[in-house]
Protein backbone atom coordinates (compact mmCIF):
# COMPACT_ATOMS: atom_id res chain seq x y z
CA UNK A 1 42.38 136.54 -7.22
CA UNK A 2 42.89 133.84 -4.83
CA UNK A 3 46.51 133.10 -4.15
CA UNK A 4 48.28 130.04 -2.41
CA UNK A 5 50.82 133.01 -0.08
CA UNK A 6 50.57 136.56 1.19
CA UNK A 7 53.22 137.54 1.96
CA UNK A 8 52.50 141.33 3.92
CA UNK A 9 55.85 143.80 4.76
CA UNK A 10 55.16 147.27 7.34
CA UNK A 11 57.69 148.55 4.41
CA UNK A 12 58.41 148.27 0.63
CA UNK A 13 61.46 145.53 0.50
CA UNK A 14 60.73 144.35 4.40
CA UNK A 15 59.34 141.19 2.73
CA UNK A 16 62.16 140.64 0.49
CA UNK A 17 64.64 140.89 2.37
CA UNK A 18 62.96 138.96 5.28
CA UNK A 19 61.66 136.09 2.85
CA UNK A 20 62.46 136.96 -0.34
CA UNK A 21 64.45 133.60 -0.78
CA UNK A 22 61.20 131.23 0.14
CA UNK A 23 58.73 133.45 -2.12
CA UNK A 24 61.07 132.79 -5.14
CA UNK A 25 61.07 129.11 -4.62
CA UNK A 26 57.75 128.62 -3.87
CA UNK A 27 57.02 130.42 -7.33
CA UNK A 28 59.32 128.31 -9.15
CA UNK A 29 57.32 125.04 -7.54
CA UNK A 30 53.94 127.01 -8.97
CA UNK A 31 52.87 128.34 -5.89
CA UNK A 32 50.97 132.07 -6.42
CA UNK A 33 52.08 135.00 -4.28
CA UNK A 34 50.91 138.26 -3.61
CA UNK A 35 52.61 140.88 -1.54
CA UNK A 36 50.72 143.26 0.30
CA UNK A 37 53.06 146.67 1.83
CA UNK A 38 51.64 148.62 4.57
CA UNK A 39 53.09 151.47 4.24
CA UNK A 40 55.09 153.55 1.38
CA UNK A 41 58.14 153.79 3.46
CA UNK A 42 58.10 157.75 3.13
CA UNK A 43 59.88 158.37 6.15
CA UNK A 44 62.79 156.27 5.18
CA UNK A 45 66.12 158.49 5.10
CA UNK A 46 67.37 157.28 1.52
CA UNK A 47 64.57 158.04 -1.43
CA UNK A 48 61.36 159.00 -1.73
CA UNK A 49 57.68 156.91 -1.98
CA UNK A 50 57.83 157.40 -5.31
CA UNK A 51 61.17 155.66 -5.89
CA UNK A 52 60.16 152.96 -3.30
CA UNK A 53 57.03 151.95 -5.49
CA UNK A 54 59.24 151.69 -8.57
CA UNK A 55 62.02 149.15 -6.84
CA UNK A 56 59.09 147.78 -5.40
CA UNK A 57 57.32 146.68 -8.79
CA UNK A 58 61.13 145.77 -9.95
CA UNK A 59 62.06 143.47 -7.35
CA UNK A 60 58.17 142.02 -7.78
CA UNK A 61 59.49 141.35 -11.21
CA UNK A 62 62.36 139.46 -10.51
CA UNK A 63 60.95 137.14 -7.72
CA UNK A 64 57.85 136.43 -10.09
CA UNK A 65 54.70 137.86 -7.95
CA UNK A 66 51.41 137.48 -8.96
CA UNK A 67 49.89 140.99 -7.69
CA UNK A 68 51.39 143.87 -5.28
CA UNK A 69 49.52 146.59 -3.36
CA UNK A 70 50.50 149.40 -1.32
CA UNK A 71 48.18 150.17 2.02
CA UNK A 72 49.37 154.00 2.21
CA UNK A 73 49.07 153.53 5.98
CA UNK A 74 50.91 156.06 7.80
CA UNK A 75 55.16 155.25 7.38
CA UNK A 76 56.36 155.12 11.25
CA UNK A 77 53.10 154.75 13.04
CA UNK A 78 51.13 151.59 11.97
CA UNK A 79 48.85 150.90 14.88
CA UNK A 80 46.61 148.26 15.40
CA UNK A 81 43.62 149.83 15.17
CA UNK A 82 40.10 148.83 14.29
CA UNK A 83 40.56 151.11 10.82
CA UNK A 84 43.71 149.47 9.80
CA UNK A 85 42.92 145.84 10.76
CA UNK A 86 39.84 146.27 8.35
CA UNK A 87 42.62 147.23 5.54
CA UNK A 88 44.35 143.59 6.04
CA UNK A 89 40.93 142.11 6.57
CA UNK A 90 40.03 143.45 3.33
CA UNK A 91 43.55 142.51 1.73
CA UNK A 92 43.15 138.89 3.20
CA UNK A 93 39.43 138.52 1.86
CA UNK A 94 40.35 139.45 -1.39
CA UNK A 95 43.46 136.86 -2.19
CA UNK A 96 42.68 134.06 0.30
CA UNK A 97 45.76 132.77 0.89
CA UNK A 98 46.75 129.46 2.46
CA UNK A 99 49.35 131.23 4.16
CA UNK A 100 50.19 134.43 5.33
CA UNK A 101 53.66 135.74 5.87
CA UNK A 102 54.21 138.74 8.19
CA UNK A 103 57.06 140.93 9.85
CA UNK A 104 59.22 140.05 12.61
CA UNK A 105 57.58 139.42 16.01
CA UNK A 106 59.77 141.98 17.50
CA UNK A 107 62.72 144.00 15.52
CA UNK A 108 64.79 147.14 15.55
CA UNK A 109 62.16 149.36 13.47
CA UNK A 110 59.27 150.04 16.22
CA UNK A 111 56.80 149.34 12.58
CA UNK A 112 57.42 145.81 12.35
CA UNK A 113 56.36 144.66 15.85
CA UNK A 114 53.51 147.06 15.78
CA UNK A 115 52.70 145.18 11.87
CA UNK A 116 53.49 141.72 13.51
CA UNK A 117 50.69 142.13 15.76
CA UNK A 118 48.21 143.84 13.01
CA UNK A 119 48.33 140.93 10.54
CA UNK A 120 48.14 138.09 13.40
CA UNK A 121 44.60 139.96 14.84
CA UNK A 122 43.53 141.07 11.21
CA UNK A 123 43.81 137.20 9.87
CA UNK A 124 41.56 136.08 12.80
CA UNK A 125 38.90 138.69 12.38
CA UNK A 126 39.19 138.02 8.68
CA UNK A 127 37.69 134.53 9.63
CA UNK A 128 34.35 136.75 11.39
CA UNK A 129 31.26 135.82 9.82
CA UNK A 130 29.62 138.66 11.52
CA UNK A 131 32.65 141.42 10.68
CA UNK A 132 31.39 142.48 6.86
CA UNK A 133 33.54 143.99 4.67
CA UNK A 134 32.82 145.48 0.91
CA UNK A 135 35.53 145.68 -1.49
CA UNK A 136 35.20 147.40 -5.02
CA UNK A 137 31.44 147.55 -4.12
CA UNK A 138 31.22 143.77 -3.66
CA UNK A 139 30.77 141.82 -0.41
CA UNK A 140 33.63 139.63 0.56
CA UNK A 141 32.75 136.10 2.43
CA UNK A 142 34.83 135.26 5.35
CA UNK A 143 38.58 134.42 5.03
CA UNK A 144 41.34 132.55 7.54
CA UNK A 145 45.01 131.62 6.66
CA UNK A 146 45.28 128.44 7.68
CA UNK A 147 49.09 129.08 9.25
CA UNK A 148 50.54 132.96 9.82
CA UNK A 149 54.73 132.52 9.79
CA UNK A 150 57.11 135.20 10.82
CA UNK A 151 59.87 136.02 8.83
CA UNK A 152 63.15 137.32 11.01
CA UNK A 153 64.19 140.47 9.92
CA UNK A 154 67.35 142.77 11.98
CA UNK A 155 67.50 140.97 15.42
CA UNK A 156 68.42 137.38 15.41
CA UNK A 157 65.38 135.61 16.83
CA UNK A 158 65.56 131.90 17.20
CA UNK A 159 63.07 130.44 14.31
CA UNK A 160 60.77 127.58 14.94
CA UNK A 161 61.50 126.24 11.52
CA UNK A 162 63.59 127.34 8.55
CA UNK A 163 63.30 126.91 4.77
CA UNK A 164 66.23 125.84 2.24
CA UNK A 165 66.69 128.70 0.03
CA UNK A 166 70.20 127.59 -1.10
CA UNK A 167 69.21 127.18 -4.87
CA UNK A 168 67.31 131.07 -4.69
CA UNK A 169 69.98 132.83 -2.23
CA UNK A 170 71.03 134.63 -5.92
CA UNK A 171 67.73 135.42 -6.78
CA UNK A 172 66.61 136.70 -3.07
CA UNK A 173 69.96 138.98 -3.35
CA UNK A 174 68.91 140.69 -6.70
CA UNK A 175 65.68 140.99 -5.28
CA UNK A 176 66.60 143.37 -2.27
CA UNK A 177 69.13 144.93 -4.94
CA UNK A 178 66.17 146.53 -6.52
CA UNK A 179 66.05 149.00 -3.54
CA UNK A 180 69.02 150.32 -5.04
CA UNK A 181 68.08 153.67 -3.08
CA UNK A 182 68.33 151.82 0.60
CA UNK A 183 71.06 149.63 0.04
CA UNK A 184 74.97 150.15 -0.43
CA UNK A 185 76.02 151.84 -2.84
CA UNK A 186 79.66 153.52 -2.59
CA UNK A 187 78.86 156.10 -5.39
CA UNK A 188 76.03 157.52 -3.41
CA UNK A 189 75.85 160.82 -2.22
CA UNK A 190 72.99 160.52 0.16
CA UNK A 191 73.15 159.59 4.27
CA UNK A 192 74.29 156.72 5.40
CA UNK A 193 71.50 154.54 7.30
CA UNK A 194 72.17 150.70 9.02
CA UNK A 195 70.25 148.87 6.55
CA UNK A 196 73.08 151.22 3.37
CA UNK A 197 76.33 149.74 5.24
CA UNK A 198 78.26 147.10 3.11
CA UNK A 199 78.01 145.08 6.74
CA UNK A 200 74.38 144.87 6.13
CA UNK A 201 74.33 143.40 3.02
CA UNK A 202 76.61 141.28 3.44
CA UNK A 203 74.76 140.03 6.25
CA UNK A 204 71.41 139.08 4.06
CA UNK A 205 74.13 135.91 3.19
CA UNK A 206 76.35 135.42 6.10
CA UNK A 207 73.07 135.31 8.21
CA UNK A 208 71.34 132.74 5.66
CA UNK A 209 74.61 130.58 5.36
CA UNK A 210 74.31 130.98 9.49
CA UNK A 211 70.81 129.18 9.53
CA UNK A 212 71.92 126.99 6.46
CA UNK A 213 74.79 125.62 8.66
CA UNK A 214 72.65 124.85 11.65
CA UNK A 215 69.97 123.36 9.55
CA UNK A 216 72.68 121.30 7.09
CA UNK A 217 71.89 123.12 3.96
CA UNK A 218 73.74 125.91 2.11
CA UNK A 219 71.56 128.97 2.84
CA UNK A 220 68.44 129.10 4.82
CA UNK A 221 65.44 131.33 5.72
CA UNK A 222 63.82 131.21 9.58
CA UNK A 223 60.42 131.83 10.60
CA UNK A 224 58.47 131.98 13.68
CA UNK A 225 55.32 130.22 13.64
CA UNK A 226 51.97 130.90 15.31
CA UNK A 227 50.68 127.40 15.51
CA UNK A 228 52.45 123.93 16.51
CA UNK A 229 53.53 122.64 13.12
CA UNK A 230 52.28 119.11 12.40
CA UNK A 231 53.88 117.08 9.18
CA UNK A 232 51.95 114.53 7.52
CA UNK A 233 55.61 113.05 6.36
CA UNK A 234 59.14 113.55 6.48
CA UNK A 235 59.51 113.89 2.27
CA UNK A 236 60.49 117.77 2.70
CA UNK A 237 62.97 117.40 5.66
CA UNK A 238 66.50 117.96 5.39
CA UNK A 239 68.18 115.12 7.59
């Protein structure tokens, strides 16, 4: 199934709360988007894998995605290896998106570097004529996002660009709510963790309104971008 965005996440809910806001307005403008998570998140302190895949598929509801998958790479020690870059090779051959959305460049969690690096190096080889890959006992042709963004996830790196989510800041919030196992909750009983603080989420809209102020728009999203951007018009730009 070819979509128009993958969006791929080292960890169940990495994605939505990194760009959860763009995915849901790029869906509501018809766009198709796939998530792809590396990892089950097993070693996280608060849940299990098993209630990770069910928020997972819940806040996949809510934003509107067209397919979800779940790597099962190893939680806390995604390399880039040859074995694993031939899972995103595979995962980019199959849905042959346009664009590709991947973790932070560099972050607090050692995985989303580490998964930075993977899915920049796995959408070039995915372009390889010569690297063959089967999938479901079919060959897949050769595949290249045409742009790989950077979503900004704990530390606050300075975005090349950022996207007006003021109109989906709700919708991005009930997404990451779905986690209800990582996120605050005063009624829970289990440890407390930096991303289960009240600071934290408050922070998924104080840091938006941030970006939103510097960009002149209610609530914003920032990305980091591989490539120097080129616009064919102005029609989209907030001045």
């Amino acid at each position: 199934m070819k979509v128009d965005i993958l969006a791929i996440g080292a960890h169940p809910d990495d994605v939505e709360l990194g760009c959860g806001g763009t995915l849901a307005k790029l869906i509501s403008q018809g766009k198709k988007v796939a998530i792809v998570d590396l990892t089950q998140g097993e070693l996280g302190t608060r849940g299990t894998n098993i209630t990770r895949a069910e928020e997972a598929a819940e806040a996949s509801q809510i934003l509107g995605i067209s397919a979800r998958e779940n790597l099962k790479m190893k939680d806390g020690f995604i390399l880039n290896t040859e074995e694993y870059q031939m899972q995103v090779v595979k995962m980019i051959r199959k849905y042959q998106p346009e664009i590709v959305f991947a973790n932070a460049i560099d972050d607090r969690h050692p995985d989303h570097a580490k998964a930075s690096r993977l899915v920049s190096d796995a959408c070039f080889l995915a372009g390889l004529v010569k690297i063959e890959t089967e999938l479901e006992g079919e060959n897949q042709k050769q595949w290249r996002p045409k742009q790989v963004f950077h979503y900004i996830q704990w530390k606050p790196i300075t975005p090349d660009f950022v996207v007006d989510i003021s109109d989906f800041m709700e919708k991005k919030i009930e997404a990451c709510l779905a986690y209800k196992t990582q996120f605050y909750d005063p009624n829970s009983n289990e440890p407390m963790t930096p991303i289960a603080t009240k600071d934290f989420l408050e922070s998924l809209t104080y840091r938006a309104q941030d970006l939103g102020r510097l960009s002149g728009v209610d609530f914003a999203e920032g990305f980091t971008s591989e490539k120097l951007l080129a616009f064919k018009n102005f029609d989209g730009i907030v001045l």
